[in-house]
PDB file of N, CA and C in Angstrom:
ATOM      1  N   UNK A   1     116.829  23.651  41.479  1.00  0.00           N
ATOM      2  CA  UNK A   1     116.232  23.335  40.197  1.00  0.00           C
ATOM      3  C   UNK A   1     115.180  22.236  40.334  1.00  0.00           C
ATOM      4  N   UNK A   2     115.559  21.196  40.730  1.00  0.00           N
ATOM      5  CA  UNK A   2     114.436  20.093  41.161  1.00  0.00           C
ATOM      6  C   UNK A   2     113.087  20.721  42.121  1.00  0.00           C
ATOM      7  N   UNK A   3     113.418  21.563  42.755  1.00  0.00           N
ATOM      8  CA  UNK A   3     112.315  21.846  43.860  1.00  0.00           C
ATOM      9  C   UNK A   3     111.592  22.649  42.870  1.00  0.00           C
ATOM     10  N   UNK A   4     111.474  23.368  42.015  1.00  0.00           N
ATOM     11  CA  UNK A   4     111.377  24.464  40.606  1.00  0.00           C
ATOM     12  C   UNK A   4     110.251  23.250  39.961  1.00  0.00           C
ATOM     13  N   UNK A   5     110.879  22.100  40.016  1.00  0.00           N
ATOM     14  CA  UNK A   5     110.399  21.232  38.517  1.00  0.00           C
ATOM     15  C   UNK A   5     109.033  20.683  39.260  1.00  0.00           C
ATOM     16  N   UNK A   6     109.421  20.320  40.930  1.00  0.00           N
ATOM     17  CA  UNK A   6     108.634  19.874  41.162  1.00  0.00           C
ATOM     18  C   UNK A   6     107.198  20.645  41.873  1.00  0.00           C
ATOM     19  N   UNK A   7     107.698  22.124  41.910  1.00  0.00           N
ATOM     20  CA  UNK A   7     106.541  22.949  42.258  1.00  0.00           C
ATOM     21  C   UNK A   7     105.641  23.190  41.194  1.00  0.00           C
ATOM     22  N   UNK A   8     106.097  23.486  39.957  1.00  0.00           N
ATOM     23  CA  UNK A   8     105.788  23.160  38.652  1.00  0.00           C
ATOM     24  C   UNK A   8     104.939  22.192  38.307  1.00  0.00           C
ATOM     25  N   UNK A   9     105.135  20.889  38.802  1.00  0.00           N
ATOM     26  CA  UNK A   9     104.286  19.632  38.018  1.00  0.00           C
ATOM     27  C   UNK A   9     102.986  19.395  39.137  1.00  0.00           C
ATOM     28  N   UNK A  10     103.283  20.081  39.817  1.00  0.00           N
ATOM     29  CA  UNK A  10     102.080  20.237  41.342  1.00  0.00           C
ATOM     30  C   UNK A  10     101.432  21.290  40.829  1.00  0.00           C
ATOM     31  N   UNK A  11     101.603  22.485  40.375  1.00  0.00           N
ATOM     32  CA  UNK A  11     100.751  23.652  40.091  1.00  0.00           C
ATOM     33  C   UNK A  11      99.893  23.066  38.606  1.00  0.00           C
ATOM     34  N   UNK A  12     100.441  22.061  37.772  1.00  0.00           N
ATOM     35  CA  UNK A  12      99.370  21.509  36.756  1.00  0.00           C
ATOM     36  C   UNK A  12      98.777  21.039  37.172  1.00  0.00           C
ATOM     37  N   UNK A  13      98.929  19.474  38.068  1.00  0.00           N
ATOM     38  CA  UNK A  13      98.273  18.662  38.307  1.00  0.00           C
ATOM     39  C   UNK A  13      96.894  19.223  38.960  1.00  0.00           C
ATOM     40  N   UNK A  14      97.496  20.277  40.234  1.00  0.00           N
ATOM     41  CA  UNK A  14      96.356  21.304  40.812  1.00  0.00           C
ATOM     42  C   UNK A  14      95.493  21.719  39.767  1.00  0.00           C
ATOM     43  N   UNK A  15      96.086  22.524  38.773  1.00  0.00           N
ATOM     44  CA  UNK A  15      95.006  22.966  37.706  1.00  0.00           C
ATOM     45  C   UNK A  15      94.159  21.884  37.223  1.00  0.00           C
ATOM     46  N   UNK A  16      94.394  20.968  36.775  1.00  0.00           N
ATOM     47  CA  UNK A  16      94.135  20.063  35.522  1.00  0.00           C
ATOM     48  C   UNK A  16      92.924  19.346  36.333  1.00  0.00           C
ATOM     49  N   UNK A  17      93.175  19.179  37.524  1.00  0.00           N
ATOM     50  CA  UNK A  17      92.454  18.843  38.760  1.00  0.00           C
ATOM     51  C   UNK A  17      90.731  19.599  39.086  1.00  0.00           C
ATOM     52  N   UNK A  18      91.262  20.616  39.174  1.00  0.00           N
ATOM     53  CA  UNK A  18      90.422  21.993  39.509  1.00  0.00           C
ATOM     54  C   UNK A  18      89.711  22.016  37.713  1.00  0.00           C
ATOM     55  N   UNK A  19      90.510  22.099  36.884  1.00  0.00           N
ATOM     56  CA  UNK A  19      89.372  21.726  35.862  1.00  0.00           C
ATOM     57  C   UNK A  19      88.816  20.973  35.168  1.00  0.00           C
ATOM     58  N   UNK A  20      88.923  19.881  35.529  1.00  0.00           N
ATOM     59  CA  UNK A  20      88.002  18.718  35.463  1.00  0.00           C
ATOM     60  C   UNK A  20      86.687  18.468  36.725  1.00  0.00           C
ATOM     61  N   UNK A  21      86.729  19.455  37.551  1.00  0.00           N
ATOM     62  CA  UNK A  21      85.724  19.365  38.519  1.00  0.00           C
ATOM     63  C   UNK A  21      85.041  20.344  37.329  1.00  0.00           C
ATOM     64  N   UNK A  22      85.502  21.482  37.437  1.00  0.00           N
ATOM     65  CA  UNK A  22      84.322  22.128  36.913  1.00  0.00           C
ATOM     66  C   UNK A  22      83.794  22.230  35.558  1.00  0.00           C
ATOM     67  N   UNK A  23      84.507  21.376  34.604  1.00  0.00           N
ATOM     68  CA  UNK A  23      83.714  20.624  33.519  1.00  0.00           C
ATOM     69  C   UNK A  23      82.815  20.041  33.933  1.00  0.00           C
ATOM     70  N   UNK A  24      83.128  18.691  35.082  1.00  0.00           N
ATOM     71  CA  UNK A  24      81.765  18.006  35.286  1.00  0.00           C
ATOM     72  C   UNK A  24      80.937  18.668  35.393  1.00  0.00           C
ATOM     73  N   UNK A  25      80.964  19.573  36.792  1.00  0.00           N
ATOM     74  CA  UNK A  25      79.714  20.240  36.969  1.00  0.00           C
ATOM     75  C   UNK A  25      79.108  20.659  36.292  1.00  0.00           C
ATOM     76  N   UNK A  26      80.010  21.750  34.829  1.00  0.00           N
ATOM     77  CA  UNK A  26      79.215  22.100  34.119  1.00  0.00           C
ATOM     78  C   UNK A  26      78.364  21.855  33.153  1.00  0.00           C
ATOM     79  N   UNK A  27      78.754  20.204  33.038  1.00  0.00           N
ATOM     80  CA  UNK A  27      77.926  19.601  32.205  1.00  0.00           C
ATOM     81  C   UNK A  27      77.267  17.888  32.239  1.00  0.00           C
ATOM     82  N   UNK A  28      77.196  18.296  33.722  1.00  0.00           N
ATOM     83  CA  UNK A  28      76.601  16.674  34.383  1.00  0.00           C
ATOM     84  C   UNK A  28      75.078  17.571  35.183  1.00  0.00           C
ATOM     85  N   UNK A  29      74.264  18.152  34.522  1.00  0.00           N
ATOM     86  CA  UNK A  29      72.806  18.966  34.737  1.00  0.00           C
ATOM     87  C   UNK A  29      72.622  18.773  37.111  1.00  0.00           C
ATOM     88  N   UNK A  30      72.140  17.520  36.870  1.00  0.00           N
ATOM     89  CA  UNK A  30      71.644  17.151  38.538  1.00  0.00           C
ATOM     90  C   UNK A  30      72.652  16.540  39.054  1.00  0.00           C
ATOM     91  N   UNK A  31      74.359  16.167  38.477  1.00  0.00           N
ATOM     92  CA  UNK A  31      75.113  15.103  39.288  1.00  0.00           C
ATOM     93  C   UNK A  31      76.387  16.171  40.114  1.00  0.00           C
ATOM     94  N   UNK A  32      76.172  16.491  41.100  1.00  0.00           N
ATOM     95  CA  UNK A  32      77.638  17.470  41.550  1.00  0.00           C
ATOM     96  C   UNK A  32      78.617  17.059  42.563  1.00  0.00           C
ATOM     97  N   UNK A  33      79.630  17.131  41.829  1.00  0.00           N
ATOM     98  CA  UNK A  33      81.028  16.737  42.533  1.00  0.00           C
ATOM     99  C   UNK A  33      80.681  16.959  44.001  1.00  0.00           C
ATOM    100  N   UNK A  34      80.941  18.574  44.120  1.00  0.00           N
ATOM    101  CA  UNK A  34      81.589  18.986  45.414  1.00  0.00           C
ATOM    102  C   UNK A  34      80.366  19.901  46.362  1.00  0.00           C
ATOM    103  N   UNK A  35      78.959  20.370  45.040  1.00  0.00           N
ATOM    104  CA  UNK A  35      78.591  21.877  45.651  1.00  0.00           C
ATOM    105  C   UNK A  35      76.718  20.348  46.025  1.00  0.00           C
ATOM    106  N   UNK A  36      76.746  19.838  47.054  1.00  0.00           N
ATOM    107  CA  UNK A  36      75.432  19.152  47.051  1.00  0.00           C
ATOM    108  C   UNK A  36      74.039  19.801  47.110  1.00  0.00           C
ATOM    109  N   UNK A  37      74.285  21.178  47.194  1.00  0.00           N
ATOM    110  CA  UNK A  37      73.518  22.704  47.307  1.00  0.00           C
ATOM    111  C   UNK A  37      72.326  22.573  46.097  1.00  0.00           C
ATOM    112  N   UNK A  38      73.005  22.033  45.381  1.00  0.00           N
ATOM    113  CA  UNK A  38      72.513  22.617  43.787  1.00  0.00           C
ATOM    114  C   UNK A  38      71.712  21.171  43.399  1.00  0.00           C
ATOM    115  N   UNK A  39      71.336  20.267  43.794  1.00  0.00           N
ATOM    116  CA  UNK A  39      70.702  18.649  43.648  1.00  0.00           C
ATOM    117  C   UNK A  39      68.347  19.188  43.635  1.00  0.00           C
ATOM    118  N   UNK A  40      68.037  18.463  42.904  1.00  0.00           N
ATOM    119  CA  UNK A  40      66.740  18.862  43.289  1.00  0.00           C
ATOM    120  C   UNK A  40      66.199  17.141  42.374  1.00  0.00           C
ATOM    121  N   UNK A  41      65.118  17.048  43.092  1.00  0.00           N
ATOM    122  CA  UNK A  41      64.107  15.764  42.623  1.00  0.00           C
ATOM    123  C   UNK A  41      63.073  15.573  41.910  1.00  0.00           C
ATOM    124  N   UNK A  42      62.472  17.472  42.145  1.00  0.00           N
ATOM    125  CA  UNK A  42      60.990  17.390  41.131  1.00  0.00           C
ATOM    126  C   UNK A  42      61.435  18.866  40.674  1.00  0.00           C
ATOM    127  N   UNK A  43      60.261  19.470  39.774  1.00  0.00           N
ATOM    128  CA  UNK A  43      60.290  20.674  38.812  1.00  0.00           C
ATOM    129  C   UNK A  43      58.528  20.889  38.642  1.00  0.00           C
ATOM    130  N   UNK A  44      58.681  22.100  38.457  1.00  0.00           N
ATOM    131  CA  UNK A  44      57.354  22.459  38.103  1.00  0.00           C
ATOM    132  C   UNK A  44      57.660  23.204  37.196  1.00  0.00           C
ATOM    133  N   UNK A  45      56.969  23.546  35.783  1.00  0.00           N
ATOM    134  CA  UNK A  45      57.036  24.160  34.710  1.00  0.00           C
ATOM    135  C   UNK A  45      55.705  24.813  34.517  1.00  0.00           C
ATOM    136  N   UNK A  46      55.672  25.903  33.848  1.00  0.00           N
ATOM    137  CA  UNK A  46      54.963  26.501  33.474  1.00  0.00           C
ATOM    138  C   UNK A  46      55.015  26.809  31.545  1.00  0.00           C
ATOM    139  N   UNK A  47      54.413  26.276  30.534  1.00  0.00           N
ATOM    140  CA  UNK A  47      54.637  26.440  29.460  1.00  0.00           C
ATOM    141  C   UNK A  47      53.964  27.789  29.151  1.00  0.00           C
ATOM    142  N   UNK A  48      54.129  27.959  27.776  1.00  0.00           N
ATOM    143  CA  UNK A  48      53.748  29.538  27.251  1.00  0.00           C
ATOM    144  C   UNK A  48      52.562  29.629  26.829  1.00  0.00           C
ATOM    145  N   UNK A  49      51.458  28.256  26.875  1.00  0.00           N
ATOM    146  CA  UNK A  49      50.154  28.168  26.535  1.00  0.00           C
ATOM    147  C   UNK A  49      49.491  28.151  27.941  1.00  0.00           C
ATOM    148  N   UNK A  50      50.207  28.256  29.151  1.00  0.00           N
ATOM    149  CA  UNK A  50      49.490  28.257  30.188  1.00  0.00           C
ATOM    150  C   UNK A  50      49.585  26.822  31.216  1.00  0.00           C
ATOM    151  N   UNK A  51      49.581  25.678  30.098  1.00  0.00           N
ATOM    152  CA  UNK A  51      49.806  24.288  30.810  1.00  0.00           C
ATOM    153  C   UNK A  51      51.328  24.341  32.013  1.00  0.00           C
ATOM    154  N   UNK A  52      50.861  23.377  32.987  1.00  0.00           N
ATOM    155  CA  UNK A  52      51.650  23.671  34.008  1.00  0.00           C
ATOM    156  C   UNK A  52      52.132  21.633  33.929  1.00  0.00           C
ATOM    157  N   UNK A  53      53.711  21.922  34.048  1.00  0.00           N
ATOM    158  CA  UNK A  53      54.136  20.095  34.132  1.00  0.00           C
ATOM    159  C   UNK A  53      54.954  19.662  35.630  1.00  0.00           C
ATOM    160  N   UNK A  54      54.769  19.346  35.788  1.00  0.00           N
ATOM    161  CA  UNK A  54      54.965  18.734  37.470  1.00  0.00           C
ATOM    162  C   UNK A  54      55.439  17.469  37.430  1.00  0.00           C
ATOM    163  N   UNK A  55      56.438  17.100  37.733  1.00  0.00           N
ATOM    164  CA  UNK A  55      56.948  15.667  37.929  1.00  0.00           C
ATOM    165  C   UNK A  55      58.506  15.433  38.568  1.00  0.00           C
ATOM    166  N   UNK A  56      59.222  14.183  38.411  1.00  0.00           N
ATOM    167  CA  UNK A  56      60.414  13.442  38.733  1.00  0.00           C
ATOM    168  C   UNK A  56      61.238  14.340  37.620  1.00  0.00           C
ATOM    169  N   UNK A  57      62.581  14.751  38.477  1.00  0.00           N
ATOM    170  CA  UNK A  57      63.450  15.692  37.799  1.00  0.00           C
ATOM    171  C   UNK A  57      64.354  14.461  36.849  1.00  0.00           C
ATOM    172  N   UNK A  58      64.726  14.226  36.104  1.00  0.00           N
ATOM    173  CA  UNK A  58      65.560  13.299  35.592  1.00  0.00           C
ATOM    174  C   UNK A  58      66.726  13.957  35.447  1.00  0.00           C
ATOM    175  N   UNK A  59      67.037  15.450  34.817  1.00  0.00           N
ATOM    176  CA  UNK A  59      68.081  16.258  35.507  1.00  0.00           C
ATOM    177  C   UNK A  59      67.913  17.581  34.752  1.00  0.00           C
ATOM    178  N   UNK A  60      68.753  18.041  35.061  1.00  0.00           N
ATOM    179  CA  UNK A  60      68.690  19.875  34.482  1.00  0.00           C
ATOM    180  C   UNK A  60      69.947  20.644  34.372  1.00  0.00           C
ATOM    181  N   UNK A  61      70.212  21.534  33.674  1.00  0.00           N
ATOM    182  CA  UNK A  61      71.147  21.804  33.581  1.00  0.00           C
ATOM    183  C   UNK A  61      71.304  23.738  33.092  1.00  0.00           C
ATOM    184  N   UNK A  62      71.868  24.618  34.046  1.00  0.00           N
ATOM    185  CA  UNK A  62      72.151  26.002  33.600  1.00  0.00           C
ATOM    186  C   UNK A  62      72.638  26.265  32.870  1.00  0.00           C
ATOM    187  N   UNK A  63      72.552  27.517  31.967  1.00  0.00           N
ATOM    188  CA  UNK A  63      73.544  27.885  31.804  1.00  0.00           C
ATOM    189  C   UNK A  63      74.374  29.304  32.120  1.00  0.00           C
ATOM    190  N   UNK A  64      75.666  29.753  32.214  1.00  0.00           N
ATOM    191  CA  UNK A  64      76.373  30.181  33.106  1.00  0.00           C
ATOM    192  C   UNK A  64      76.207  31.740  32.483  1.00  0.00           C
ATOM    193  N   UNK A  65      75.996  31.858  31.545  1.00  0.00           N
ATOM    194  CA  UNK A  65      76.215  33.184  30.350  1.00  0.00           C
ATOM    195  C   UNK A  65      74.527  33.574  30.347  1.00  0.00           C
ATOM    196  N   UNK A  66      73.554  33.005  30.702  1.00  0.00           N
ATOM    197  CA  UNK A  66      71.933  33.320  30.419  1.00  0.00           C
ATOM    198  C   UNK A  66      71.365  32.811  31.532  1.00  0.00           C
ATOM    199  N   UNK A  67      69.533  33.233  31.210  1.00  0.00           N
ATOM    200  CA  UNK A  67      68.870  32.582  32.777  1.00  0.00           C
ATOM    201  C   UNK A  67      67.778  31.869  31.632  1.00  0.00           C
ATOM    202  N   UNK A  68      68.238  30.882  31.083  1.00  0.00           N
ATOM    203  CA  UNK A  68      67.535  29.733  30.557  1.00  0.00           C
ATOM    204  C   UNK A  68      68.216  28.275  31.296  1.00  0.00           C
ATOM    205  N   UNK A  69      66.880  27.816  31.540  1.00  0.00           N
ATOM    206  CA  UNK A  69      67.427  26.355  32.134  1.00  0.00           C
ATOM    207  C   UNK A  69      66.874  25.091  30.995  1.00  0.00           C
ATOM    208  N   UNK A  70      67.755  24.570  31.158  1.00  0.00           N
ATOM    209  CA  UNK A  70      66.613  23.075  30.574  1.00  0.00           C
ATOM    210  C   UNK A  70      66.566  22.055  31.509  1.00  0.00           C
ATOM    211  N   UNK A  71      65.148  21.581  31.726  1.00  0.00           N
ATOM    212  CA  UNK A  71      64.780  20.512  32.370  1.00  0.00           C
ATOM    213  C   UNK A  71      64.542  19.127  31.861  1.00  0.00           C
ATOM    214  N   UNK A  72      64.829  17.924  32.337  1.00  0.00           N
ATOM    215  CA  UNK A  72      64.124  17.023  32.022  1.00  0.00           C
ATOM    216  C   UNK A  72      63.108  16.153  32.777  1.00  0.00           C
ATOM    217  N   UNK A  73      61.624  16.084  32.337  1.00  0.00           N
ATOM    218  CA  UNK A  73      60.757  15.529  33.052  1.00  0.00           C
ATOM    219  C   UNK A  73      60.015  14.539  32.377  1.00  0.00           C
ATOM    220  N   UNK A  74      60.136  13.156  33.015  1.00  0.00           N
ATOM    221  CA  UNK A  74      59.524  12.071  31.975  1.00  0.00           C
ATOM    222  C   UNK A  74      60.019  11.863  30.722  1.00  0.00           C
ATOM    223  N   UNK A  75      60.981  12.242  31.072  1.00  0.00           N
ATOM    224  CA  UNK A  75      61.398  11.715  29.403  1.00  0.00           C
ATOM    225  C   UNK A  75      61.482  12.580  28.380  1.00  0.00           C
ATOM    226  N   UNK A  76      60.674  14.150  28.883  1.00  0.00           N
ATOM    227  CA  UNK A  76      60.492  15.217  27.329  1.00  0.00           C
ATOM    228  C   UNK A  76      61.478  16.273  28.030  1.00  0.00           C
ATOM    229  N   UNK A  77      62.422  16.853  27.318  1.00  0.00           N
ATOM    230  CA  UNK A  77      63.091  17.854  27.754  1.00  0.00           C
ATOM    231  C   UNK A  77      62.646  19.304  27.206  1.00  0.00           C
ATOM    232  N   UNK A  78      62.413  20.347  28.379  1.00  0.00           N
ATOM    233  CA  UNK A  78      62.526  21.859  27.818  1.00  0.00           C
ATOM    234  C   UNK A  78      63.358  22.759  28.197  1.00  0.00           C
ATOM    235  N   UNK A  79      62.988  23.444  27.479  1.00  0.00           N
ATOM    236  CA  UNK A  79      64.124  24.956  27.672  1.00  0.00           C
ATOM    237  C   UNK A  79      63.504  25.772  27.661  1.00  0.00           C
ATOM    238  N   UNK A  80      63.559  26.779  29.082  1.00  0.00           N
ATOM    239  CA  UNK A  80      63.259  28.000  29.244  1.00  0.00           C
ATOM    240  C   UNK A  80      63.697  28.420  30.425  1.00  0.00           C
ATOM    241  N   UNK A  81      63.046  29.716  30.327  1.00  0.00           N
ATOM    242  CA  UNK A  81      63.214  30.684  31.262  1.00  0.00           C
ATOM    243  C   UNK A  81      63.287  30.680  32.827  1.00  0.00           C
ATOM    244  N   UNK A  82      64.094  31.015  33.699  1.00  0.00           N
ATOM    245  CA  UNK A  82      64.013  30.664  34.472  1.00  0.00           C
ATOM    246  C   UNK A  82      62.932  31.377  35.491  1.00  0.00           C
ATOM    247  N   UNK A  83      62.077  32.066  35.237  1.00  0.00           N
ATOM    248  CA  UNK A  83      60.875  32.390  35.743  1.00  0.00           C
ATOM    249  C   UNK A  83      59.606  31.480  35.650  1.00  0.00           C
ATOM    250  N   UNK A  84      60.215  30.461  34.470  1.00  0.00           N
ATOM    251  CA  UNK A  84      58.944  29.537  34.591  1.00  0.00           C
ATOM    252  C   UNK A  84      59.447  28.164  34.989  1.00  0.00           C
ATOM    253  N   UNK A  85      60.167  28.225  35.838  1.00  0.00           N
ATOM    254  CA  UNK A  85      60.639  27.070  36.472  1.00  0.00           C
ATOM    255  C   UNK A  85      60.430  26.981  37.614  1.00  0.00           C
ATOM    256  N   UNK A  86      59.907  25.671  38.377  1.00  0.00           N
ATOM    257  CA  UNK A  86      60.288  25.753  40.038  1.00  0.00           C
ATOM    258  C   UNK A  86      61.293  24.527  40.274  1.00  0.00           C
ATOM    259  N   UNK A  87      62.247  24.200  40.765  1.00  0.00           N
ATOM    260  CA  UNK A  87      62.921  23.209  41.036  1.00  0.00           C
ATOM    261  C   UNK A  87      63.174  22.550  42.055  1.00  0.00           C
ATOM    262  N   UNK A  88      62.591  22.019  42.753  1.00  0.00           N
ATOM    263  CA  UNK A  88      62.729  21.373  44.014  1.00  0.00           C
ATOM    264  C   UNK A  88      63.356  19.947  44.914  1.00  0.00           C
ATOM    265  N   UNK A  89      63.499  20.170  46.001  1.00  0.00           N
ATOM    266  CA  UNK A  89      64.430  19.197  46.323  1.00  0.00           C
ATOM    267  C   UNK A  89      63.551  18.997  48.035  1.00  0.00           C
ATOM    268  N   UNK A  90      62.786  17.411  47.708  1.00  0.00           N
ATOM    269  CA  UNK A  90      62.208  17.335  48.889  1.00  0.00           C
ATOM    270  C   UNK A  90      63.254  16.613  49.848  1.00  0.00           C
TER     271      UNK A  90
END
């Protein structure tokens, strides 16, 4: 019974564990726990009038259900498509 209780309070902690990583990730844009894959420094944008924005990534963030990203650069944040994004990591 004890070995029961205590396989038990190990299989939450595991969970509870495992999902609090992937909350962060999913909502800390440029900061990642575990995957360092996914980190970038600059962005290039392309807006829908043609203007192109280039700068210091401040951060960004996917989302998991669509292929819209939002970026932040200088301070102004957008949202779009991920065809008009470049994201880079020098």
């Amino acid at each position: 019974m004890k070995k029961k209780v205590i396989a038990i309070v190990a299989a939450i902690l595991i969970l509870l564990l495992v999902g609090g990583i992937i909350y962060w990730e999913t909502h800390h844009g440029n900061r990642r726990l575990i995957d360092t894959k996914y980190r970038f420094n600059r962005a290039i944008l392309q807006l829908p009038n043609g203007e192109v924005i280039e700068g210091k990534l401040s951060s960004w963030l996917d989302y998991s259900d669509s292929d819209v990203v939002q970026v932040t650069i200088g301070g102004k944040t957008y949202l779009t498509h991920y065809s008009n994004v470049c994201l880079i990591d020098d």
